[in-house]
C-alpha atoms as a PDB file:
ATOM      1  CA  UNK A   1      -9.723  12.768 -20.547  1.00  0.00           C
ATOM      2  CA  UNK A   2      -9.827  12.713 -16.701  1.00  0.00           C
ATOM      3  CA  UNK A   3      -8.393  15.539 -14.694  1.00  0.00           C
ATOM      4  CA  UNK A   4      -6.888  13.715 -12.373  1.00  0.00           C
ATOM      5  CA  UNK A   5      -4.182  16.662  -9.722  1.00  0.00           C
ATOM      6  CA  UNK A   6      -1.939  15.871  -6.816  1.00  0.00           C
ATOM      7  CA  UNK A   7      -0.262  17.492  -4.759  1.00  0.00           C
ATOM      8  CA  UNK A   8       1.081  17.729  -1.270  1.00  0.00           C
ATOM      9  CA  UNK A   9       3.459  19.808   1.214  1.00  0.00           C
ATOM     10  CA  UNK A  10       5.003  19.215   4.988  1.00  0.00           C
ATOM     11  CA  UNK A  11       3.350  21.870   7.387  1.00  0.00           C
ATOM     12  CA  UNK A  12       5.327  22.857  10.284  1.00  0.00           C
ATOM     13  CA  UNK A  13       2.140  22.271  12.784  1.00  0.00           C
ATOM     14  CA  UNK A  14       1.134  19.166  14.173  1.00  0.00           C
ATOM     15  CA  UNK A  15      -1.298  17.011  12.572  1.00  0.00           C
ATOM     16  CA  UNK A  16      -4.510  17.713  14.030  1.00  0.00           C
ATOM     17  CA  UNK A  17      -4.012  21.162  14.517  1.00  0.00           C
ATOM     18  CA  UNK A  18      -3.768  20.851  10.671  1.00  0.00           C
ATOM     19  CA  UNK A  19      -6.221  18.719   9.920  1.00  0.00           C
ATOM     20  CA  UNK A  20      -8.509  20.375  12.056  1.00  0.00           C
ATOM     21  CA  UNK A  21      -8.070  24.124  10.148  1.00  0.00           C
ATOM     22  CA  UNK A  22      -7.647  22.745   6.300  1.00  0.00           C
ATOM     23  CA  UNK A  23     -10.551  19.950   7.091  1.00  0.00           C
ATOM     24  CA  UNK A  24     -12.984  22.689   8.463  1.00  0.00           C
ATOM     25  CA  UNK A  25     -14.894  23.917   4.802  1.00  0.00           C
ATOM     26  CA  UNK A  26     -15.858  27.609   5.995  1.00  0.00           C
ATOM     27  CA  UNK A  27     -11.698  28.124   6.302  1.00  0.00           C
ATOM     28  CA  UNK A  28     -11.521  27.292   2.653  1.00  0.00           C
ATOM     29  CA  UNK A  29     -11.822  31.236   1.995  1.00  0.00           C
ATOM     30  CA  UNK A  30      -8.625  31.852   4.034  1.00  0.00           C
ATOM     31  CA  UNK A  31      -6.384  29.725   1.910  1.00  0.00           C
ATOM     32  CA  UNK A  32      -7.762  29.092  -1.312  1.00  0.00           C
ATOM     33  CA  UNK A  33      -7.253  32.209  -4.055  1.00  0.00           C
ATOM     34  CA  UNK A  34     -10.111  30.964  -6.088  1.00  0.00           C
ATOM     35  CA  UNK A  35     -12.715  30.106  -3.081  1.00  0.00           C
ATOM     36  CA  UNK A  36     -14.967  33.511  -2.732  1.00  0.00           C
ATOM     37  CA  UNK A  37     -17.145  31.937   0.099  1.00  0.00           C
ATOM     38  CA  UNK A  38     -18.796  28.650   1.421  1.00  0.00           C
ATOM     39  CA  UNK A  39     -22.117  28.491   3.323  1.00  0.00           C
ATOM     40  CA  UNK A  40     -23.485  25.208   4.851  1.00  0.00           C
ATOM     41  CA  UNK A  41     -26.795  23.939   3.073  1.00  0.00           C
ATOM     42  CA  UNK A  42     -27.284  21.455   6.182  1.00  0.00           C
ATOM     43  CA  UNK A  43     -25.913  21.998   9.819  1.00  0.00           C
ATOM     44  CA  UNK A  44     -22.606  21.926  11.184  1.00  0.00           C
ATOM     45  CA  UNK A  45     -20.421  19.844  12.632  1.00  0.00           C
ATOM     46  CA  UNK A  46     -19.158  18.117   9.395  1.00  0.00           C
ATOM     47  CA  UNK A  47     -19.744  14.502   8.874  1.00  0.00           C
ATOM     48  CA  UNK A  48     -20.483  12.582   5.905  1.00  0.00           C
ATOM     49  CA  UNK A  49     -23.735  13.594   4.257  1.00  0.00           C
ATOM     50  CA  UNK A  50     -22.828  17.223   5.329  1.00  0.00           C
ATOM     51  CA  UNK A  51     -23.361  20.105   2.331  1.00  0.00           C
ATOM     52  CA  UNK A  52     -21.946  22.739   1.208  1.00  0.00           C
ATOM     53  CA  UNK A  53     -22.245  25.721  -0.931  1.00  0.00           C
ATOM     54  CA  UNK A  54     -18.717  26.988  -2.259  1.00  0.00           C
ATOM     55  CA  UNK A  55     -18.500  29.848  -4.548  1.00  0.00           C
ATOM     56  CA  UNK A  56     -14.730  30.413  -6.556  1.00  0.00           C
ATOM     57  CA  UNK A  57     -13.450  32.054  -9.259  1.00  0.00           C
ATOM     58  CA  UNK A  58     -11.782  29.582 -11.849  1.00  0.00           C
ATOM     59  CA  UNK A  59     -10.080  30.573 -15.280  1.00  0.00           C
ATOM     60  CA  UNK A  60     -12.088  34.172 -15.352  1.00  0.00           C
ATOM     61  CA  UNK A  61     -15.445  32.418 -14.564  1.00  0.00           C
ATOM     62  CA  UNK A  62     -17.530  32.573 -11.735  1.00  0.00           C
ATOM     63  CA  UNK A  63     -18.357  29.131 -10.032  1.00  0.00           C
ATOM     64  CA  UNK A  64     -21.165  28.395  -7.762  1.00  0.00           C
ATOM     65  CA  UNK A  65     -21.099  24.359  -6.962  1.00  0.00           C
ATOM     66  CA  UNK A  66     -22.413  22.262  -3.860  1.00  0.00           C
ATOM     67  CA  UNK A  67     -19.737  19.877  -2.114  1.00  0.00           C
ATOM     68  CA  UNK A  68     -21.153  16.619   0.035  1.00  0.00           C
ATOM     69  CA  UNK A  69     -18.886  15.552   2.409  1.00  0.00           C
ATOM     70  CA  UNK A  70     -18.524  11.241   1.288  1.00  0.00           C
ATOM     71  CA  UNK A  71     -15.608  10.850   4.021  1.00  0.00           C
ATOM     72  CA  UNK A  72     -14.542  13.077   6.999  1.00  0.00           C
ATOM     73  CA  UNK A  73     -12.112  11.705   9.344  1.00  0.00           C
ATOM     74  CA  UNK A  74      -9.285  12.738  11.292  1.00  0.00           C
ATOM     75  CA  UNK A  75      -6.864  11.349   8.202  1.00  0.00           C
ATOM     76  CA  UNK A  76      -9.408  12.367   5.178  1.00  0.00           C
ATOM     77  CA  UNK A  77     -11.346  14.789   3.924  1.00  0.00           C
ATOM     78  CA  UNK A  78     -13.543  13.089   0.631  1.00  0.00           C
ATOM     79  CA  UNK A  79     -16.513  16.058  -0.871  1.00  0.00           C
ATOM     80  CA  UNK A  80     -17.808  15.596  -3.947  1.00  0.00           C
ATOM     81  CA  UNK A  81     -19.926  17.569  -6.378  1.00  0.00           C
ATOM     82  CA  UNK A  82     -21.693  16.032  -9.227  1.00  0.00           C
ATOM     83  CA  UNK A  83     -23.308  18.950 -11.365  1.00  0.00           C
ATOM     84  CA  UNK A  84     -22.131  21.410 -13.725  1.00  0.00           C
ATOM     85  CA  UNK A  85     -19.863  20.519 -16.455  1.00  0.00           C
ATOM     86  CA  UNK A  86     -16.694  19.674 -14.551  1.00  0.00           C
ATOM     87  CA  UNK A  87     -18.161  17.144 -11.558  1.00  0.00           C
ATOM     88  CA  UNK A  88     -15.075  16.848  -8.893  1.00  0.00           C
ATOM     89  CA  UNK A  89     -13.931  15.188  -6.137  1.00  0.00           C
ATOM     90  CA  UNK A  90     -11.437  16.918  -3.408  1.00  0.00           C
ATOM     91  CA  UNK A  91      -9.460  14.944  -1.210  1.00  0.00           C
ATOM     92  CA  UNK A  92      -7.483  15.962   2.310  1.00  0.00           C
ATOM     93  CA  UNK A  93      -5.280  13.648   3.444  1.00  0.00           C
ATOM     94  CA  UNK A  94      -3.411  14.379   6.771  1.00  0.00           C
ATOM     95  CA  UNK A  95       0.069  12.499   8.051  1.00  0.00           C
ATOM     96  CA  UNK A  96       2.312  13.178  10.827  1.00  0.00           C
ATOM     97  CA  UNK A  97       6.025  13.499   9.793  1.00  0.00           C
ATOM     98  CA  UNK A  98       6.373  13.722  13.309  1.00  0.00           C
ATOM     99  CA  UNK A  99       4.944  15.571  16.537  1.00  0.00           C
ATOM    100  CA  UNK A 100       5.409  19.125  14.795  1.00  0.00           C
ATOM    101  CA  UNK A 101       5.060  17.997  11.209  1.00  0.00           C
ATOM    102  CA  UNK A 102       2.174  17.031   8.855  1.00  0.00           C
ATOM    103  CA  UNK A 103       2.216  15.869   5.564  1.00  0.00           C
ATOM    104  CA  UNK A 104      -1.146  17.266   3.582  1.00  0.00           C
ATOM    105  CA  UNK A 105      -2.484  16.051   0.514  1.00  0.00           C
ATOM    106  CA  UNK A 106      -4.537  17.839  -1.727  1.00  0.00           C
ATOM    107  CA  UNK A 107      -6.342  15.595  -4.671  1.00  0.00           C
ATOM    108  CA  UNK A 108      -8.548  16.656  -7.163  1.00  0.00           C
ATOM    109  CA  UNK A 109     -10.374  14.454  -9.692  1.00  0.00           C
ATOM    110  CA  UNK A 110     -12.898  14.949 -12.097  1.00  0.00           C
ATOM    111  CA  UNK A 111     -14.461  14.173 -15.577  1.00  0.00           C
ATOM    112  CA  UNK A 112     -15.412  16.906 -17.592  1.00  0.00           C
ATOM    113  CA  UNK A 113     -18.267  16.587 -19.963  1.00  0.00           C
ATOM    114  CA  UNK A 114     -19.062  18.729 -22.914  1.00  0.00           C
ATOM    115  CA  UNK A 115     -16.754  21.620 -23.665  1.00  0.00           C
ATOM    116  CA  UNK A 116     -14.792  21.144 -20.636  1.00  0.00           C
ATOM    117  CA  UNK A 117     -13.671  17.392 -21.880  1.00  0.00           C
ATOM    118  CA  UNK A 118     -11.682  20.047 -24.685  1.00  0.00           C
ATOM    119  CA  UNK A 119     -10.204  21.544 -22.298  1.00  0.00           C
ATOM    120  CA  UNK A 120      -9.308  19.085 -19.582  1.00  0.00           C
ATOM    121  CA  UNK A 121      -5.653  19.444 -20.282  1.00  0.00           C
ATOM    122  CA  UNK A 122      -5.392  23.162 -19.661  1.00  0.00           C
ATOM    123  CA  UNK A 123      -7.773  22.619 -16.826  1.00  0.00           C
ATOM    124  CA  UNK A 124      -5.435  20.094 -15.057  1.00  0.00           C
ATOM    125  CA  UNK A 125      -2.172  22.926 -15.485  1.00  0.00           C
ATOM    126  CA  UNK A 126      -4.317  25.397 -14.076  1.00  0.00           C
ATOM    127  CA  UNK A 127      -5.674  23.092 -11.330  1.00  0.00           C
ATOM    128  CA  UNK A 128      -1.996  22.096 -10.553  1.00  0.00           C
ATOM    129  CA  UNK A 129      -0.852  25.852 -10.412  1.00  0.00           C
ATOM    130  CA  UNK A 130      -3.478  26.693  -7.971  1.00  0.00           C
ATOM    131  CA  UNK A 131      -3.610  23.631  -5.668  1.00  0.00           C
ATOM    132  CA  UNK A 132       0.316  24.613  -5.619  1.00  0.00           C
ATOM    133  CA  UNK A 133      -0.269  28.012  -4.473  1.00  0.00           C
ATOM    134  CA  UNK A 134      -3.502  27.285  -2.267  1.00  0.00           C
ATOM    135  CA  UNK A 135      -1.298  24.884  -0.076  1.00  0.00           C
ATOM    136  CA  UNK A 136       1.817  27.256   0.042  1.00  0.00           C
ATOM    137  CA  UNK A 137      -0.662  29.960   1.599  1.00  0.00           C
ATOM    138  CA  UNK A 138      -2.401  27.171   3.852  1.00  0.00           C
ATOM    139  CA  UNK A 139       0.949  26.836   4.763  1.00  0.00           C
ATOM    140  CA  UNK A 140       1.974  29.664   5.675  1.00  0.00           C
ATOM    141  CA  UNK A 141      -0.901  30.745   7.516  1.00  0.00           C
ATOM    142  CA  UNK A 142      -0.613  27.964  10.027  1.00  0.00           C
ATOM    143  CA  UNK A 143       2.937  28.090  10.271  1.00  0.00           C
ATOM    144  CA  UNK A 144       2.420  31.871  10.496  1.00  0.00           C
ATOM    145  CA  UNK A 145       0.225  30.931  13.381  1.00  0.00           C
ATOM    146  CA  UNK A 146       3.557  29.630  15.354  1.00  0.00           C
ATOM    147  CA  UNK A 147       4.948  32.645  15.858  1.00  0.00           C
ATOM    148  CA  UNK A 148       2.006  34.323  16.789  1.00  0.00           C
ATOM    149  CA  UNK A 149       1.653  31.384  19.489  1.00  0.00           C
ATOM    150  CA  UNK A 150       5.164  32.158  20.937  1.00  0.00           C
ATOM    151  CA  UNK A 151       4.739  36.064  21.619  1.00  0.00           C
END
């Protein structure tokens, strides 16, 4: 069974303000609860072929996987990883709802092998329950940002 999560919430920032914070990896630490750290394995700025070391805690385990960036545009964010048991693919997508509104997309999609393929169902929940939460805090951090900006 795939794992196949996603979700998506309206940011009160424009779009590339938005895009430009969630698409940028080493921020991943600032809004993810799971994401412990990410360190680039080539050099910045991000483009495809880019990778990147990320290191999260997931269901009481500790994770240490490397992300290549497949698409990076000002609309989409594609990385994929391919080893471990649970290979995945994360996807940004960025829309304006207007001038001070963006619609963001967060997609992940994977298919476990081995043990994991057991446990794909209760890996999906818990994938849903944390993309939920990672994008509320994203969320509030950059809308945070707003009144910070106005003071």
């Amino acid at each position: 069974m795939a794992v196949d999560v996603l979700t998506e919430t309206v940011i009160a920032r424009p779009c590339a303000e938005v895009a430009a914070y969630a698409g940028d990896p080493t921020n991943a630490p600032h809004w993810y609860a799971n994401i412990v750290s990410v360190r680039w394995r080539t050099s910045p700025p991000l483009a495809a072929g880019s990778e990147l070391d990320f290191v999260a805690r997931f269901l009481g385990r500790t994770l240490t996987y490397t992300y290549e960036i497949v698409e990076c545009s000002p609309e989409r964010l594609v990385m994929r990883t391919a080893q471990g048991p649970f290979p995945m693919e994360t996807t940004y997508t960025w829309q304006p709802v207007d001038a001070a509104r963006t619609r963001m997309t967060l997609r992940n999609r994977g298919e476990p092998s081995g043990f994991a393929k057991v446990s794909a169902p209760m890996m999906a929940a818990a994938v849903r329950r944390a993309n939920v939460k990672d994008l509320a805090a994203l969320k509030a951090l950059l809308e945070g940002a707003d009144a910070t900006d106005s003071s």
